[in-house]
Protein backbone atom coordinates (compact mmCIF):
# COMPACT_ATOMS: atom_id res chain seq x y z
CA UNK A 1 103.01 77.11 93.15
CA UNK A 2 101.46 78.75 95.77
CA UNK A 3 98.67 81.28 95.53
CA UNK A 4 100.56 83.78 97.68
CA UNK A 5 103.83 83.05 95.32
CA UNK A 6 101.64 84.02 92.28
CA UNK A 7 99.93 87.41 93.39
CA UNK A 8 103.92 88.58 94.53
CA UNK A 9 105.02 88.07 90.99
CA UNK A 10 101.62 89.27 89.73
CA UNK A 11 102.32 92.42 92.03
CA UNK A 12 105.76 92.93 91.01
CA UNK A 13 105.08 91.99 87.60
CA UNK A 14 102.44 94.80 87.51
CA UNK A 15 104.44 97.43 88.57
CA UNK A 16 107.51 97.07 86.78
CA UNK A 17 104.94 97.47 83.65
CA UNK A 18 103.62 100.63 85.30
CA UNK A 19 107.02 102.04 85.32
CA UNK A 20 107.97 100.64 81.76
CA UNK A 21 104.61 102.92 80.69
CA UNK A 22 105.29 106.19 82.69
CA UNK A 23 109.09 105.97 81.55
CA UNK A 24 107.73 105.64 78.00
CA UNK A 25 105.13 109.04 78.85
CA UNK A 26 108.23 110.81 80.24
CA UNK A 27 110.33 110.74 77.01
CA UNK A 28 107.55 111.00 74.69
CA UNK A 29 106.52 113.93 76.69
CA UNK A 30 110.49 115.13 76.92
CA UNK A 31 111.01 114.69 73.13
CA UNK A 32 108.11 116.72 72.21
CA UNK A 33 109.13 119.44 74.26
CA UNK A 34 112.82 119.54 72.81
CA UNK A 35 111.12 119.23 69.59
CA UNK A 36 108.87 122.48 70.70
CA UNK A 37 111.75 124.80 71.72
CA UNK A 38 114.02 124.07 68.12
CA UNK A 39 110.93 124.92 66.73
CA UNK A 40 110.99 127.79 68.58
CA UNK A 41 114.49 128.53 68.25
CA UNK A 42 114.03 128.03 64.47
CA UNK A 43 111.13 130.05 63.90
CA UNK A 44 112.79 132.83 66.24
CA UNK A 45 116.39 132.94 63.84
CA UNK A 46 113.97 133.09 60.65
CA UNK A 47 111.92 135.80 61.94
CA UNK A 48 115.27 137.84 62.79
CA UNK A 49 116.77 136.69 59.44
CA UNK A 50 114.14 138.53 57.40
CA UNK A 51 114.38 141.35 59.51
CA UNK A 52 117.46 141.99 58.53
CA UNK A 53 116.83 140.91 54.98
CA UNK A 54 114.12 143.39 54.37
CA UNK A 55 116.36 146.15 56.03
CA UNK A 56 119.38 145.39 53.71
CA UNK A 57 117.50 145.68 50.83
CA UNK A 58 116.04 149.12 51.90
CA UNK A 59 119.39 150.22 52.40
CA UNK A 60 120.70 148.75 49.36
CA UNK A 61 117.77 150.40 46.93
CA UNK A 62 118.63 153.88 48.84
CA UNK A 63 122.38 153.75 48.05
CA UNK A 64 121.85 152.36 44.35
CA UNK A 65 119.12 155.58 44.06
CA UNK A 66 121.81 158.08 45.56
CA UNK A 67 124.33 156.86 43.46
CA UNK A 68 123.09 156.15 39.83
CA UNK A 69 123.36 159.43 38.69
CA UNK A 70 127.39 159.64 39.93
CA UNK A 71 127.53 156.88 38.16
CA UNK A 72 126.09 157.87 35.12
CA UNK A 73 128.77 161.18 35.03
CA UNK A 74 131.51 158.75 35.83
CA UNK A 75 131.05 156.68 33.24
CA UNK A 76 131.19 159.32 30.76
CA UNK A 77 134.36 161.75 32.19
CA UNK A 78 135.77 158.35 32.03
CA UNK A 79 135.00 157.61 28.44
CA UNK A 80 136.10 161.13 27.51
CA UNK A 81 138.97 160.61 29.58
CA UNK A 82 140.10 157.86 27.80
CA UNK A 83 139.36 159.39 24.03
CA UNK A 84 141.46 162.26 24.99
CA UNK A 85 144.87 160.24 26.00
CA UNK A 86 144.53 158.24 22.80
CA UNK A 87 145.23 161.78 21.37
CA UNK A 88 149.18 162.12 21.13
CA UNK A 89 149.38 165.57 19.80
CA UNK A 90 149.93 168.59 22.38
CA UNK A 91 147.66 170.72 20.49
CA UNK A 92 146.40 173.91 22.19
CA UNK A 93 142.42 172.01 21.19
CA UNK A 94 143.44 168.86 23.51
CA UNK A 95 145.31 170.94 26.46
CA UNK A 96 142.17 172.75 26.69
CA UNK A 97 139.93 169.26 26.39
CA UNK A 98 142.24 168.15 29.63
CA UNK A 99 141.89 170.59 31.44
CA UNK A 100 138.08 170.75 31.35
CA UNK A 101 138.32 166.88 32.43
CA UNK A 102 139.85 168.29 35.46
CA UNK A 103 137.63 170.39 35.92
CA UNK A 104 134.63 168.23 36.39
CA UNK A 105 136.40 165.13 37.84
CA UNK A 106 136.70 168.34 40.80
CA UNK A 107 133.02 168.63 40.63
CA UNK A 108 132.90 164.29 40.76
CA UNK A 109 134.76 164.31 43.60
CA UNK A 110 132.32 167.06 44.96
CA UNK A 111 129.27 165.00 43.92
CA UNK A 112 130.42 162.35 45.74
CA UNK A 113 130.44 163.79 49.54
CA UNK A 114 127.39 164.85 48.33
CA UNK A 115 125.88 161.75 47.72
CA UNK A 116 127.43 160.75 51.42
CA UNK A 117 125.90 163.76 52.77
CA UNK A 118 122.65 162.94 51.05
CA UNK A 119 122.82 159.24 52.37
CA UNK A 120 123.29 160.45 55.87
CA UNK A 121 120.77 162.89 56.18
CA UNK A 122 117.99 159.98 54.26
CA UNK A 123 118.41 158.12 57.74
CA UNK A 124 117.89 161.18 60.38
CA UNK A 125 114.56 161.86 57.91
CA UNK A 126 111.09 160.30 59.15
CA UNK A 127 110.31 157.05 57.66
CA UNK A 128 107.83 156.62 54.93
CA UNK A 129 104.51 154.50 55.10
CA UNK A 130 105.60 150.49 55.27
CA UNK A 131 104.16 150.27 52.12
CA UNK A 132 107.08 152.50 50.55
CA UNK A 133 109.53 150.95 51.59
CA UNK A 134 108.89 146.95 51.02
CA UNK A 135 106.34 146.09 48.45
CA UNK A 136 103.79 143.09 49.37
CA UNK A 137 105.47 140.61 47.04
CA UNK A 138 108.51 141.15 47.56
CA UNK A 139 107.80 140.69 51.49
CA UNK A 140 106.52 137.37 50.47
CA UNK A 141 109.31 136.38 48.56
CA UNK A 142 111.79 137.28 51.27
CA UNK A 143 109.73 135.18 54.28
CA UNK A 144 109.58 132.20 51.72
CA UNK A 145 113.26 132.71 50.95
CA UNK A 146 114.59 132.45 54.07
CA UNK A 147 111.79 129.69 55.37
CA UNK A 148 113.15 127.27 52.33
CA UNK A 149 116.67 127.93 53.53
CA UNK A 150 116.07 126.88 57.04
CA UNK A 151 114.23 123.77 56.10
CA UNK A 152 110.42 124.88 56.82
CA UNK A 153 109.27 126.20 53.52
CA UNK A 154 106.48 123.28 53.53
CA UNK A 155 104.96 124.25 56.61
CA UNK A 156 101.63 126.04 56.37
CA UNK A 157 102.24 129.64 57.53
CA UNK A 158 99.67 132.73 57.77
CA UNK A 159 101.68 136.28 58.11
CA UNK A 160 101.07 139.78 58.14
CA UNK A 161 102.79 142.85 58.94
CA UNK A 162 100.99 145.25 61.94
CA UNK A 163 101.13 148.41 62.83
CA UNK A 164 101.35 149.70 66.86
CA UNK A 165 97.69 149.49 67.15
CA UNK A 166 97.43 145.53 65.77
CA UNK A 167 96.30 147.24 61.92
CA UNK A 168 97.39 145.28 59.18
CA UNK A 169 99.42 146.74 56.98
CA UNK A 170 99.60 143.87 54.63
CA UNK A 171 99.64 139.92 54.52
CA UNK A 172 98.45 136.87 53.90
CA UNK A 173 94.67 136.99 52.81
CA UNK A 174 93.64 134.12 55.43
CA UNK A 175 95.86 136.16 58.66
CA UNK A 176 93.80 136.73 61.55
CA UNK A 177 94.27 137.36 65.28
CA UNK A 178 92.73 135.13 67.35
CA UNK A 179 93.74 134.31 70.92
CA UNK A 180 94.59 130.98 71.06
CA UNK A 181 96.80 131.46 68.32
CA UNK A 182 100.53 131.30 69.16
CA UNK A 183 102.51 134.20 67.00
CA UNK A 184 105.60 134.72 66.61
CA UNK A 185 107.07 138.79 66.36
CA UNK A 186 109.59 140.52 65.53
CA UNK A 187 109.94 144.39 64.82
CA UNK A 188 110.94 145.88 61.26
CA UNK A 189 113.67 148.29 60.82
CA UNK A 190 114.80 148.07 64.66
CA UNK A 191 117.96 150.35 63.14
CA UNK A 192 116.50 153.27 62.40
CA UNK A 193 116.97 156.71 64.01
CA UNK A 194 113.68 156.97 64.97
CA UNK A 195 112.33 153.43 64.46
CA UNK A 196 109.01 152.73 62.97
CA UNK A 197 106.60 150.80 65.26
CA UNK A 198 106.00 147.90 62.54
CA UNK A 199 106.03 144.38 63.19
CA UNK A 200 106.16 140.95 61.18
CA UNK A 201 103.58 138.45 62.56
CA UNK A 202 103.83 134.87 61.70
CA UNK A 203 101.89 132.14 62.97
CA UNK A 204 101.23 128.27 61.91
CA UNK A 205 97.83 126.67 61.98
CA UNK A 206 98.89 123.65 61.68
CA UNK A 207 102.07 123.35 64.11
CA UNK A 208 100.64 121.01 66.46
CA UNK A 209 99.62 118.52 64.15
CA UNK A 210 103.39 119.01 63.02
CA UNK A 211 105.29 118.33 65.99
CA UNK A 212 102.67 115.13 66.84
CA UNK A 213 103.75 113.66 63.02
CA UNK A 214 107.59 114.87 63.51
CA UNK A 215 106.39 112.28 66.58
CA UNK A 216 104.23 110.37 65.51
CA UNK A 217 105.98 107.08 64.38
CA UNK A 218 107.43 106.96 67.84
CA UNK A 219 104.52 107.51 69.97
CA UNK A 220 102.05 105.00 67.90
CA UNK A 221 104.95 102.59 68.12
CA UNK A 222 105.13 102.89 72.15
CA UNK A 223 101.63 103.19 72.31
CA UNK A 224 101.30 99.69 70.67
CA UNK A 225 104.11 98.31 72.20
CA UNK A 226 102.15 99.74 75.42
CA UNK A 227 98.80 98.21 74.83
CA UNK A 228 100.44 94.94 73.59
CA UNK A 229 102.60 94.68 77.17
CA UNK A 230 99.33 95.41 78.62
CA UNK A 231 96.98 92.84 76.93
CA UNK A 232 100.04 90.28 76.95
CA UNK A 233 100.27 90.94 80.85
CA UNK A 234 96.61 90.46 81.54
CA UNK A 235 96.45 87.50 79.51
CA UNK A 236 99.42 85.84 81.08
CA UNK A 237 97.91 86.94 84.81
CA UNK A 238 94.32 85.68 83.70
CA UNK A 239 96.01 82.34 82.53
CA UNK A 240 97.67 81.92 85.30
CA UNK A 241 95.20 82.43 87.85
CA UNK A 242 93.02 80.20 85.42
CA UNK A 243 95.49 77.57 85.89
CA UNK A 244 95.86 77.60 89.39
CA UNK A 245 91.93 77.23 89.86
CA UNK A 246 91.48 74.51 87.34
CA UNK A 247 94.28 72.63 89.26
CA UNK A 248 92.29 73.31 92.55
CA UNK A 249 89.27 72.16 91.11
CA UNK A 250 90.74 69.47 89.73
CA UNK A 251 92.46 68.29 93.11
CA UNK A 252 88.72 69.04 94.52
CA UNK A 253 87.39 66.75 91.97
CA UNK A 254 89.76 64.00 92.74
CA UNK A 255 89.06 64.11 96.03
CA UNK A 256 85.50 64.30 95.65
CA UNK A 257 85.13 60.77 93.16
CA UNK A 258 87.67 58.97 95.07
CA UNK A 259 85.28 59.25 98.35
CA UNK A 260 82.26 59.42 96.10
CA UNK A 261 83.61 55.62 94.43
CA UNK A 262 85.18 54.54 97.26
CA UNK A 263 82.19 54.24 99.36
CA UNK A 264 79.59 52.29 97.30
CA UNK A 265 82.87 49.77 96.66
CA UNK A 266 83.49 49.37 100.30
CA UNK A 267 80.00 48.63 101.05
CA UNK A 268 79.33 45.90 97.94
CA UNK A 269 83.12 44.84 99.27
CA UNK A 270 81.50 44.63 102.72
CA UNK A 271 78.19 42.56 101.68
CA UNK A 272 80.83 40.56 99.32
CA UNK A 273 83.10 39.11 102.16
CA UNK A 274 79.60 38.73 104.42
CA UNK A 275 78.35 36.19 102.38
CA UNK A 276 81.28 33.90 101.87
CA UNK A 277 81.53 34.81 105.67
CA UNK A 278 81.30 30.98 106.83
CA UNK A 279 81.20 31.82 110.66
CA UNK A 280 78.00 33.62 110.35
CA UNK A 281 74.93 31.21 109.98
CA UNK A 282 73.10 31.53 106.71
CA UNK A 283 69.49 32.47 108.90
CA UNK A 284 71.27 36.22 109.89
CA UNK A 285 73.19 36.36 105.78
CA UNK A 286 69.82 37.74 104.38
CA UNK A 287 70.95 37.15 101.10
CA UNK A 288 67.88 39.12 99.57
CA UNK A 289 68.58 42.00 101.44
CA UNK A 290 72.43 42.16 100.88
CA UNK A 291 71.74 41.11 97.09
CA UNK A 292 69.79 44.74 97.26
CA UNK A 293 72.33 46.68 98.84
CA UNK A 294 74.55 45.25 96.50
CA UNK A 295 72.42 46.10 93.14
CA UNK A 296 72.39 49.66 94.80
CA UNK A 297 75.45 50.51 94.94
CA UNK A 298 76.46 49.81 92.04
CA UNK A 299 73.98 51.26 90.52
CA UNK A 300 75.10 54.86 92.53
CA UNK A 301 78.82 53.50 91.30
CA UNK A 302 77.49 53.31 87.48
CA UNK A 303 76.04 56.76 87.94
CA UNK A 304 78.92 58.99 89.49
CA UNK A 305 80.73 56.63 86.66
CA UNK A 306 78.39 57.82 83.85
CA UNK A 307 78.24 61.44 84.99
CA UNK A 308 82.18 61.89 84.34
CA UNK A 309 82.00 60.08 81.00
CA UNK A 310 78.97 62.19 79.36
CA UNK A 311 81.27 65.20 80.87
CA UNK A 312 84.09 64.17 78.95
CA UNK A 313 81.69 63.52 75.80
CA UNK A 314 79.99 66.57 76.38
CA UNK A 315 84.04 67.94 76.01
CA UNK A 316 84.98 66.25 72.95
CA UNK A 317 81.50 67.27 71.20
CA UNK A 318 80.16 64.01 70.94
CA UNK A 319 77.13 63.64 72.58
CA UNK A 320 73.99 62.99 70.26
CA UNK A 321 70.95 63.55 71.26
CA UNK A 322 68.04 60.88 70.85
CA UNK A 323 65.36 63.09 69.98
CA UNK A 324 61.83 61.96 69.91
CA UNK A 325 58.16 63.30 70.88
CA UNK A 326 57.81 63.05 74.84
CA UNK A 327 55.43 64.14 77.72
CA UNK A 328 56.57 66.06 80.07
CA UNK A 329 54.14 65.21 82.68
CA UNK A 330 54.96 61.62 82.61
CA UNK A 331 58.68 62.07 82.79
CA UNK A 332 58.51 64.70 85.68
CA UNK A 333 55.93 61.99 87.81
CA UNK A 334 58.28 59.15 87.10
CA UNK A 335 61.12 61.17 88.47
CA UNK A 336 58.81 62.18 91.65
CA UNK A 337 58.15 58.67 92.03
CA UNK A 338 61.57 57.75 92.51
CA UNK A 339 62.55 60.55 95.47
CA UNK A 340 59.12 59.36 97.14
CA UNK A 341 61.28 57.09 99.55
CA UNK A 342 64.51 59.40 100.00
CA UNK A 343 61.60 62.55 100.89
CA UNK A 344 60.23 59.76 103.54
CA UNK A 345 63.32 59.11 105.39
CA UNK A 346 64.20 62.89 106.07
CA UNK A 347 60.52 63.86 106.05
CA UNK A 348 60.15 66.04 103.30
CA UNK A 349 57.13 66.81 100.42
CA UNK A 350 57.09 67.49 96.97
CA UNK A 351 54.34 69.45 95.43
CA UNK A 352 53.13 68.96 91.80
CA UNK A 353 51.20 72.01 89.63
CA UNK A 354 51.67 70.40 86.32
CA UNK A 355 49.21 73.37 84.57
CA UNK A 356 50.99 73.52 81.06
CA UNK A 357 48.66 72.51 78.67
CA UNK A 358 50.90 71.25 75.81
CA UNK A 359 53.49 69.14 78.06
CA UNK A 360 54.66 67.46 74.75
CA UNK A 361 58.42 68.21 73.35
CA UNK A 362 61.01 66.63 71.77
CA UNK A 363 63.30 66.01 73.67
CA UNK A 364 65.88 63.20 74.81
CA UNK A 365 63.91 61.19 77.40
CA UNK A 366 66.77 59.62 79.32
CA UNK A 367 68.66 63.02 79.46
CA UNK A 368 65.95 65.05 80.44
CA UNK A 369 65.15 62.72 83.16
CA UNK A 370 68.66 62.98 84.64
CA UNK A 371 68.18 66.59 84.68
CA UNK A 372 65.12 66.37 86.50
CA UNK A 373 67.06 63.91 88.81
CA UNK A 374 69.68 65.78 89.43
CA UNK A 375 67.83 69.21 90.53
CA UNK A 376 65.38 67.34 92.96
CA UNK A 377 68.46 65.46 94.49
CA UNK A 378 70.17 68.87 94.83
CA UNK A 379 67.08 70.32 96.45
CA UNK A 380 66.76 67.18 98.68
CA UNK A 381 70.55 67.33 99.63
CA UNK A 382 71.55 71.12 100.37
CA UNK A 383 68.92 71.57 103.13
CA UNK A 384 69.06 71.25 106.39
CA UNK A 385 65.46 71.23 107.27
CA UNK A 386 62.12 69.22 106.67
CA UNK A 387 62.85 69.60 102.47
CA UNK A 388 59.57 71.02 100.92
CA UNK A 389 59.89 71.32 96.80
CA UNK A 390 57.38 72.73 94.34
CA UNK A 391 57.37 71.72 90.47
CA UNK A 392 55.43 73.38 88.70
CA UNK A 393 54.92 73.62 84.46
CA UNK A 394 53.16 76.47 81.97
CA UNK A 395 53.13 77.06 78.71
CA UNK A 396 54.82 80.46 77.53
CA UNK A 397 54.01 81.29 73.75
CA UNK A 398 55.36 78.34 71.83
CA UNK A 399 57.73 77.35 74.96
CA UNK A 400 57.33 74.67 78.11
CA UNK A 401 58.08 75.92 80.98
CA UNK A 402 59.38 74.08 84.12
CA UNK A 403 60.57 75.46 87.82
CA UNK A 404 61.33 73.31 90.64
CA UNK A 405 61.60 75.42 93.97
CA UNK A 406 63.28 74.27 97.11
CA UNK A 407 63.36 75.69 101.10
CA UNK A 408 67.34 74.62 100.60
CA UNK A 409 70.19 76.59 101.74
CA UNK A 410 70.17 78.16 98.86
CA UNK A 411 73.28 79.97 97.12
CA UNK A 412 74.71 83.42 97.43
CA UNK A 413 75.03 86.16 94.55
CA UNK A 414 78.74 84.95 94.20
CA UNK A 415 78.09 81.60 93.90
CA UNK A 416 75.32 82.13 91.53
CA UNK A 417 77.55 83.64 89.15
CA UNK A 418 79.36 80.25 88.99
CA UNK A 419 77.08 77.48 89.83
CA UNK A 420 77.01 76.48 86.33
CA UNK A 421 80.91 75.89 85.75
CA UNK A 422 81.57 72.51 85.38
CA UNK A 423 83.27 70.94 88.69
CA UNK A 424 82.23 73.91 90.92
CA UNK A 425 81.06 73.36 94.00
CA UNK A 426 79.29 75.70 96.71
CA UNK A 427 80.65 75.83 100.03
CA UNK A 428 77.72 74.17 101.74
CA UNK A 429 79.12 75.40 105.82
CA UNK A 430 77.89 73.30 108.22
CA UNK A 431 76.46 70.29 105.65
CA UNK A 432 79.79 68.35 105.90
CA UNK A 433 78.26 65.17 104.36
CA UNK A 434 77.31 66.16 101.04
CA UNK A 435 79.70 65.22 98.78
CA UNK A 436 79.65 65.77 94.48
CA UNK A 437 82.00 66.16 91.89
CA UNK A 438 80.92 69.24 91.04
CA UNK A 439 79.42 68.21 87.44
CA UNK A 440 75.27 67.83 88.55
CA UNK A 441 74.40 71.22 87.54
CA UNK A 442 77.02 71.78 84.30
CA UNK A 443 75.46 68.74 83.33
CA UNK A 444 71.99 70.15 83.68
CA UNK A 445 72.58 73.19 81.70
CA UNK A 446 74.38 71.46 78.83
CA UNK A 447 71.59 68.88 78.40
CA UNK A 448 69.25 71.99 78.45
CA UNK A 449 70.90 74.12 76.15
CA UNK A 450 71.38 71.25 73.73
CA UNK A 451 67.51 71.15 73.20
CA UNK A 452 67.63 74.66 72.65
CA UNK A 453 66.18 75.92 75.78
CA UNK A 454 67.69 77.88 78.64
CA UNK A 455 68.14 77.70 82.04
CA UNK A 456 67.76 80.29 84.62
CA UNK A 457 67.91 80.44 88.46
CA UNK A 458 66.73 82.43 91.12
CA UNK A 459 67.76 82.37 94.77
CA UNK A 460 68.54 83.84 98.30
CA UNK A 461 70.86 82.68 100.49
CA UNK A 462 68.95 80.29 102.99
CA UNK A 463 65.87 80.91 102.04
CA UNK A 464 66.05 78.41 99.31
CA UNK A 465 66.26 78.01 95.31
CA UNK A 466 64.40 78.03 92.10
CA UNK A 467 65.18 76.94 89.01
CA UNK A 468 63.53 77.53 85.63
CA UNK A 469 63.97 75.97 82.23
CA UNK A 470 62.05 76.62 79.46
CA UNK A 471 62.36 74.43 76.43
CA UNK A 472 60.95 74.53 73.02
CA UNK A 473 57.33 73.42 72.53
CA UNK A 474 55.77 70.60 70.22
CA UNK A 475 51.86 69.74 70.76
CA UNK A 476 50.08 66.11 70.07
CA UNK A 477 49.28 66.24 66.50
């Protein structure tokens, strides 16, 4: 698969999850507006519902006042009434009774227009104070009424009623008017003749949070679902991309330890067929010297063969560490010793300030020496002049402390970030004959880090490399 394959579906991957996410905004965002405006339409039918409660049950207490007492001479011309016809006899006593019935279900009927005429002229007459005609608790009672039978009786509500100039009349003892308050009006009595400028003013402190928990199951649940696509997405695009440069690494490696194997074989192959070469004489063989280049090489073969197999123990967690007491000093001249003839041949020095004055440790000899090894080599290798390295070694507290600078090519901020990772190599530009597998300074950092010390480097690109390691301490007792 193709780099360019993966960053298309990456791309189009991305982007279809972009849209998936502003989709989900859009209806979230759509739902809680709907959600808004039938609160608002709710709200706006309950406010106009008490209204016109608390103006039907003016009107009703003004026609029960008007008519109680026409009710009260009803019922009794009606009960006299009534005794009288039980009476069979047409005595002059009863005639007489009768006819004063008569005469005051006349006046009845008379007290009756009054009554209308009374009612009529009650609504051309100025209207009382609020507080005469709708009593605070019954006010209450109404609003709660009418909120229970629209379903929103459990909502937290503040109300009042106001006069023209924002007064309060009566309310709720925690209503106030505060701007960013959203209230919702509606005027009292809008019937009248002259209407009264009262209004009913109800607002809800807690509507927000109400319409985000009416939505709230939904929006957590895309907002998971969101975050999930999201992390589920990067993942799969980090793994991916992971893959793909393990596999190039990998291909890199191969490449690397077939030509890395492949030449100390041809050349002990080489010496091999020389000396059962029966047309050359045995004076030009040499057999010492092609003995050497044949103990050399595989030598170099057993090392690139032993660097992959402590990776792969180093993998599985099973290296094990021979610890014992060692100097320092005497490892790090050893190792100088042995670059003394590779420095010849391309001209190069190496500078020793060995001023630490506990060099002891314990440490792994043979391990520690292959790191050494390997950083020298690397400072001998990536440059492409006359190679001039400095060791040098301090004590820091209760720490030894090691740096071995170079005049190398040295490594850019990039690369620095991942010259540690195991099989990575730095493009070394015009150096086309250094070859590696990539494991020389993975393996240095593991070994270092498995004697409890650390590893840090410092560098500029072609003006050369240094690295410091700084390892616990242990004096000659």
């Amino acid at each position: 698969m193709s780099r360019k394959f993966i960053w298309i579906v990456t791309i189009t991957m991305g982007l279809a999850m972009i849209a998936l996410i502003v989709f989900q905004s859009y209806w979230i965002r759509n739902a809680i507006r709907i959600n808004e405006d039938q609160f608002d339409h709710l709200i706006s039918r309950s406010m106009i519902d008490i209204a016109n409660e608390i103006e039907w049950r003016e009107a009703e207490r003004l026609v029960h006042h008007q008519m109680d007492p026409l009710l009260a001479d009803s019922a009794l011309f009606h009960e006299d009434n009534t005794a009288g016809l039980l009476q069979n006899d047409n005595s002059q006593k009863n005639i007489d009774r009768r006819q004063d019935r008569r005469s005051e279900y006349n006046e009845l009927i008379s007290d009756r227009r009054r009554f209308v005429d009374r009612v009529i002229a009650s609504m051309f007459q100025v209207p009382p104070d609020i507080e005469e005609r709708i009593s605070h608790d019954e006010l209450t009672e109404i609003i709660k009424s009418v909120f229970s039978e629209n379903g929103i009786a459990d909502l937290a509500y503040e109300y009042a009623v106001l006069r023209w100039d924002n007064d309060i009349a009566m309310g709720s003892p925690s209503f106030s008017i505060a701007e960013e308050a959203e209230y919702y009006k509606v005027k009292l009595f809008p019937n009248d003749i002259e209407p009264a400028s009262y209004y009913l003013s109800i607002y809800f402190p807690r509507r927000n949070n109400s319409s985000f928990e009416s939505l709230g199951y939904m929006a957590f649940s895309s907002l998971i679902l969101s975050l999930m696509i999201v992390v589920g997405f990067t993942l799969t695009v980090y793994v991916i991309f992971r893959q793909k440069r393990i596999s190039e690494i990998r291909s890199d490696f191969v490449s690397n330890m077939t030509h890395e194997l492949k030449t100390p074989i041809s050349t002990i192959s080489l010496a091999s067929q020389m000396l059962g070469d029966k047309s050359i004489p045995p004076e030009m063989k040499k057999p010492d010297q092609i003995s050497k280049i044949i103990i050399d090489e595989c030598r170099r073969l057993g090392t690139q063969v032993e660097k992959v197999l402590q990776t792969a123990i180093f993998d599985k967690g099973k290296l094990k560490l021979r610890l014992q007491e060692a100097n320092m000093h005497d490892i790090i001249e050893n190792a100088v010793e042995n670059f003394a003839l590779q420095l010849k041949s391309r001209k190069g020095k190496i500078h020793t300030s060995l001023k630490a004055t506990y060099p002891v440790i314990f440490a792994d000899q043979v391990h520690i020496t292959n790191v050494l090894s390997n950083l020298i080599d690397n400072a001998i290798k990536y440059c492409t002049r006359d190679p001039e390295i400095i060791v040098t070694t301090f004590n820091k507290g209760s720490n030894f402390c090691l740096s071995i600078k170079d005049n190398g090519i040295g490594i850019s901020k990039n690369d620095q970030k991942r010259i540690f990772e195991k099989f990575y190599r730095v493009p070394t530009g015009n150096i086309h004959t250094v070859k590696g597998f990539g494991l020389g300074l993975s393996y240095v950092k593991m070994i270092v880090e498995e004697h409890q010390g650390h590893i840090e480097l410092e560098s500029e690109l072609y003006e050369g490399s240094n690295f410091s390691i700084t390892l616990p301490n242990k004096a000659k007792e």
